[in-house]
C-alpha atoms as a PDB file:
ATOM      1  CA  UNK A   1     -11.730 -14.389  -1.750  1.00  0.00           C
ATOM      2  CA  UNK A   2      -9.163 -14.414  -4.553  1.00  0.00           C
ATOM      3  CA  UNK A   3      -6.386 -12.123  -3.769  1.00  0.00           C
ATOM      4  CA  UNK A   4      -4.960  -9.971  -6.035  1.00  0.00           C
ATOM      5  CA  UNK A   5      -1.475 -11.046  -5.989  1.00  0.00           C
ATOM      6  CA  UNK A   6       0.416 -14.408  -4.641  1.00  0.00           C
ATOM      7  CA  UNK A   7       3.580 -12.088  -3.923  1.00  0.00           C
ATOM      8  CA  UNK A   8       4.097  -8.858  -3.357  1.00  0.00           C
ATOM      9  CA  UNK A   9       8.190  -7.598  -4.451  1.00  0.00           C
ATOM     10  CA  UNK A  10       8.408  -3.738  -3.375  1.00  0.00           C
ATOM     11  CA  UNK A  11      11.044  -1.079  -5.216  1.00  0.00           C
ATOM     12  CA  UNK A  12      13.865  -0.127  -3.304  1.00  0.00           C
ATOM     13  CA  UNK A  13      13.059   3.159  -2.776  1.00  0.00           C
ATOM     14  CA  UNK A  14       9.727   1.900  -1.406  1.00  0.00           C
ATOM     15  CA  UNK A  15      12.207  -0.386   0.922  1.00  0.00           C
ATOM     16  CA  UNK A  16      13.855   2.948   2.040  1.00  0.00           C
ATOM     17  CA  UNK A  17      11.141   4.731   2.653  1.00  0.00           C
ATOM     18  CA  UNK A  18       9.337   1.581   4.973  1.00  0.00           C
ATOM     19  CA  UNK A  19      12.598   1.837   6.818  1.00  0.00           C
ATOM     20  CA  UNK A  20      12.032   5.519   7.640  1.00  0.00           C
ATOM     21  CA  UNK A  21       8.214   5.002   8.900  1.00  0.00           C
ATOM     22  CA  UNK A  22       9.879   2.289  11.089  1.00  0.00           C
ATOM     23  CA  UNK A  23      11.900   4.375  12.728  1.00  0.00           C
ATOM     24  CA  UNK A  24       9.202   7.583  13.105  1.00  0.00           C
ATOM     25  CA  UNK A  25       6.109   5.169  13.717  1.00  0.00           C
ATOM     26  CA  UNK A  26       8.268   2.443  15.696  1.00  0.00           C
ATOM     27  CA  UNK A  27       5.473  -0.292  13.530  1.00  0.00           C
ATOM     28  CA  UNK A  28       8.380  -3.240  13.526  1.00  0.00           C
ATOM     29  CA  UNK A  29       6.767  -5.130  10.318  1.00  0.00           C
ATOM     30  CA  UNK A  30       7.239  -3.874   7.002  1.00  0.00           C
ATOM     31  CA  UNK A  31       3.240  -5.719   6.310  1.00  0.00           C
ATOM     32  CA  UNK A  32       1.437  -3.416   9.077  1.00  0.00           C
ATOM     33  CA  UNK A  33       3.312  -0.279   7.186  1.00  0.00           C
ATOM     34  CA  UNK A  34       2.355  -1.370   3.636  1.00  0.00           C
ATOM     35  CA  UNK A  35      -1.474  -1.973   4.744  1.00  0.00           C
ATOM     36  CA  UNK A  36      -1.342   1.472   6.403  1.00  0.00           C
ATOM     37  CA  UNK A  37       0.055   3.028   2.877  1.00  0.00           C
ATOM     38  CA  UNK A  38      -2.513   0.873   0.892  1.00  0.00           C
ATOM     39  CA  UNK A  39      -5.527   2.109   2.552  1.00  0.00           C
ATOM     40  CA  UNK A  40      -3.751   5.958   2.366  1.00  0.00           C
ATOM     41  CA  UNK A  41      -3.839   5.310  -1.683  1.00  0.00           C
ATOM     42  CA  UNK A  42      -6.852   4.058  -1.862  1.00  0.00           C
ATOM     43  CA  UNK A  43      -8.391   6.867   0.092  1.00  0.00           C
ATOM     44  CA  UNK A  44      -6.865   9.491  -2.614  1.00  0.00           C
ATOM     45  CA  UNK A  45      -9.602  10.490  -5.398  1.00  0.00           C
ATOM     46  CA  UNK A  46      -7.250  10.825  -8.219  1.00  0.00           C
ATOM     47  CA  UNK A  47      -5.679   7.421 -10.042  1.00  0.00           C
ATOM     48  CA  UNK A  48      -1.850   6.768  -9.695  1.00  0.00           C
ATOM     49  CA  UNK A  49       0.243   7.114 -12.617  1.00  0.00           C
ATOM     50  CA  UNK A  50       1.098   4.414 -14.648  1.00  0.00           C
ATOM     51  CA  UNK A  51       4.826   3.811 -13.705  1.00  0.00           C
ATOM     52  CA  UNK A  52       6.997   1.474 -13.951  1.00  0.00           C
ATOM     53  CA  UNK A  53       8.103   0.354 -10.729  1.00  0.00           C
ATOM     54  CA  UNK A  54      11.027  -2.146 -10.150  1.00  0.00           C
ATOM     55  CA  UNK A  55      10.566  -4.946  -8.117  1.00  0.00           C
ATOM     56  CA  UNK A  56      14.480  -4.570  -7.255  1.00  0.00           C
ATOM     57  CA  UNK A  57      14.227  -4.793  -3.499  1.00  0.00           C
ATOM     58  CA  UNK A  58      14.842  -7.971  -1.109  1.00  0.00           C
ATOM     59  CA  UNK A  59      11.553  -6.915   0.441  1.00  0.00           C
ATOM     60  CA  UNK A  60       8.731  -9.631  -0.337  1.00  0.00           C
ATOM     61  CA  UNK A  61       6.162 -11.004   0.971  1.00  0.00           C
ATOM     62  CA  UNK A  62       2.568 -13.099   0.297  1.00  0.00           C
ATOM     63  CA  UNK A  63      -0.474 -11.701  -0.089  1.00  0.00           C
ATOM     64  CA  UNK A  64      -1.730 -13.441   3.358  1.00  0.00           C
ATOM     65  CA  UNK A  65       1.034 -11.567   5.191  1.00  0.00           C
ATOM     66  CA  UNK A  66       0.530  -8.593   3.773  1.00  0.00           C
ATOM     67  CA  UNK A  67      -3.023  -8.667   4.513  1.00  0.00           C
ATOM     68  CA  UNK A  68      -3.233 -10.560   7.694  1.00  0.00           C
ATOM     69  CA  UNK A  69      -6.498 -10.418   9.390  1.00  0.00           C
ATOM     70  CA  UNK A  70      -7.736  -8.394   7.082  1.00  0.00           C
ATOM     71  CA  UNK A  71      -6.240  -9.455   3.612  1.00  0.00           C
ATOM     72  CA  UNK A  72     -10.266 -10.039   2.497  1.00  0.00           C
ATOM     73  CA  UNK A  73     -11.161  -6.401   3.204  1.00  0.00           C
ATOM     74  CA  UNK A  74      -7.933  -5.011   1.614  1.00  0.00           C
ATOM     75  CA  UNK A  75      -8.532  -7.298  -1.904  1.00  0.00           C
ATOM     76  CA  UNK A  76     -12.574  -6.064  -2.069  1.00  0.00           C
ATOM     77  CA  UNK A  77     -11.549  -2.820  -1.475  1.00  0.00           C
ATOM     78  CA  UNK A  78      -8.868  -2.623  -4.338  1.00  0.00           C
ATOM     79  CA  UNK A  79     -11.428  -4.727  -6.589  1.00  0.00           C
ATOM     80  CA  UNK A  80     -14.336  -2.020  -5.722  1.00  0.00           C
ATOM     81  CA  UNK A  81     -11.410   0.679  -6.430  1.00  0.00           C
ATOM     82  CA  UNK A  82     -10.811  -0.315  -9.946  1.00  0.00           C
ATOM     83  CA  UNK A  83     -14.286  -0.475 -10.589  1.00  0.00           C
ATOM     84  CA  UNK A  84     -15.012   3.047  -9.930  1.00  0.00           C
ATOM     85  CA  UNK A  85     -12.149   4.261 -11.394  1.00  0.00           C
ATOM     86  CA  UNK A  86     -13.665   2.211 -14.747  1.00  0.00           C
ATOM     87  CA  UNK A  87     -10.357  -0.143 -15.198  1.00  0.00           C
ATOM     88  CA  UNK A  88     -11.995  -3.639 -15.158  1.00  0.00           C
ATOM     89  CA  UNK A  89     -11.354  -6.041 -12.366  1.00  0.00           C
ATOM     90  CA  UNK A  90      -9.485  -8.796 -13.477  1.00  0.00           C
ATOM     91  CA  UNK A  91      -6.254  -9.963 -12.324  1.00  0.00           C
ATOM     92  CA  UNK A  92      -3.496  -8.046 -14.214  1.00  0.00           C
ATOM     93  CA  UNK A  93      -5.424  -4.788 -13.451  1.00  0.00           C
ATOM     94  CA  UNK A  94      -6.093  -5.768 -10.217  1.00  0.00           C
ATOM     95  CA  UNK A  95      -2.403  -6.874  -9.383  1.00  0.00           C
ATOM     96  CA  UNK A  96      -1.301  -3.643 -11.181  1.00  0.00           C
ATOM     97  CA  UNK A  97      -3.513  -1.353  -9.334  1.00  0.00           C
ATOM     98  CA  UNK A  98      -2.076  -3.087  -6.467  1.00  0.00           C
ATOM     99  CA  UNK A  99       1.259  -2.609  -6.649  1.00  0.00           C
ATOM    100  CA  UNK A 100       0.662   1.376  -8.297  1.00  0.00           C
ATOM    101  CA  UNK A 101      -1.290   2.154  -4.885  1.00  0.00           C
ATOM    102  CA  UNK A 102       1.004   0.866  -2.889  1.00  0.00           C
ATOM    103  CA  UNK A 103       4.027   2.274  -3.855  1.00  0.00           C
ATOM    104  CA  UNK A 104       2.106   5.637  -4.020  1.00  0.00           C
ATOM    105  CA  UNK A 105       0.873   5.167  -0.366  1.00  0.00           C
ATOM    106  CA  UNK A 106       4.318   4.367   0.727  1.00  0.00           C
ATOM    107  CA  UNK A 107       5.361   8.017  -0.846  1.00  0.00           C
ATOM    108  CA  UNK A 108       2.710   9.610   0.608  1.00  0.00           C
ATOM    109  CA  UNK A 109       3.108   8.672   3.916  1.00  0.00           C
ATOM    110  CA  UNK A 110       7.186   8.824   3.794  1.00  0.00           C
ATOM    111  CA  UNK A 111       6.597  12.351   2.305  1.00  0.00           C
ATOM    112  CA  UNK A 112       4.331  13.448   4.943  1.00  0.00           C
ATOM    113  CA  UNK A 113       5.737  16.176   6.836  1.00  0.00           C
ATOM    114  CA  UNK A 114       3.249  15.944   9.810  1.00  0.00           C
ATOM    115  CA  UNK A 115       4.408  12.229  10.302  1.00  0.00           C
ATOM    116  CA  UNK A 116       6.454  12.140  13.420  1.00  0.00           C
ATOM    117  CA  UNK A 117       4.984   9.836  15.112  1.00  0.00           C
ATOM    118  CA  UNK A 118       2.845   6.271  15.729  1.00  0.00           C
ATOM    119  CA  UNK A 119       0.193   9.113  17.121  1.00  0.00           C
ATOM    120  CA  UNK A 120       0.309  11.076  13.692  1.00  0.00           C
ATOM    121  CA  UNK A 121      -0.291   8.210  11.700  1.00  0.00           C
ATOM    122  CA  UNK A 122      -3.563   7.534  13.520  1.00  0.00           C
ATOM    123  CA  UNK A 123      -4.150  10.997  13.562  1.00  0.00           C
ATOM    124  CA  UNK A 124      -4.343  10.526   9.950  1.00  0.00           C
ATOM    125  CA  UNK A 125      -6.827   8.093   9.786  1.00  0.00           C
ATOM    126  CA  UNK A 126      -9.163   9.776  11.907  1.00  0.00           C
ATOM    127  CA  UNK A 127      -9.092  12.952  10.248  1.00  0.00           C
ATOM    128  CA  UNK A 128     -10.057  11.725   6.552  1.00  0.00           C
END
């Protein structure tokens, strides 16, 4: 399957918040965290705003790593996302989309008060 984006660049204040779910969840790779926060977005019924975000972090990687194993299911997902949300599924939306869920999942999970632990955070997914 296509995927969405080659790259992925996050914000810095997405950077600082990975760095804090590190350190709660123990998860060493930034890829396993940003999957994680994906999949928390994408589970959300309302759309993210339409910010800007700066890609002004030294935190990048490719869509493969991101994804891993399961970089096909994460892409169909987003693509079937931005279908029902009625924003068309080509490229820049999808890449868009992308990078707006992401950086919301990120802040959701950073933000979470419950969050203390690796055992939280798959509390959370068992409990939506």
């Amino acid at each position: 399957m296509q995927p969405p984006v080659d790259r992925i660049k996050l914000s810095q204040s997405a950077k600082d918040q990975l760095v804090k779910l590190k350190r709660i969840t123990k998860i060493p790779n930034w890829n396993v965290l940003c999957r994680w926060a994906l999949c928390r977005s994408l589970a959300e019924s309302s759309q993210p705003s339409p910010v800007p975000i700066p890609a002004d972090s030294n935190v990048e990687m490719t869509w493969q790593t991101f994804g891993g194993p399961i970089a096909d299911p994460l892409a169909i997902a987003l693509k079937q996302r931005c279908h029902n949300d009625d924003l068309g599924t080509d490229p820049d939306t999808l890449a868009i989309q992308l990078r707006l869920h992401l950086h919301r999942g990120i802040g959701y999970l950073a933000g979470d008060p419950a969050l203390k632990s690796l055992e939280n955070l798959c509390q959370l997914a068992l409990t939506k």
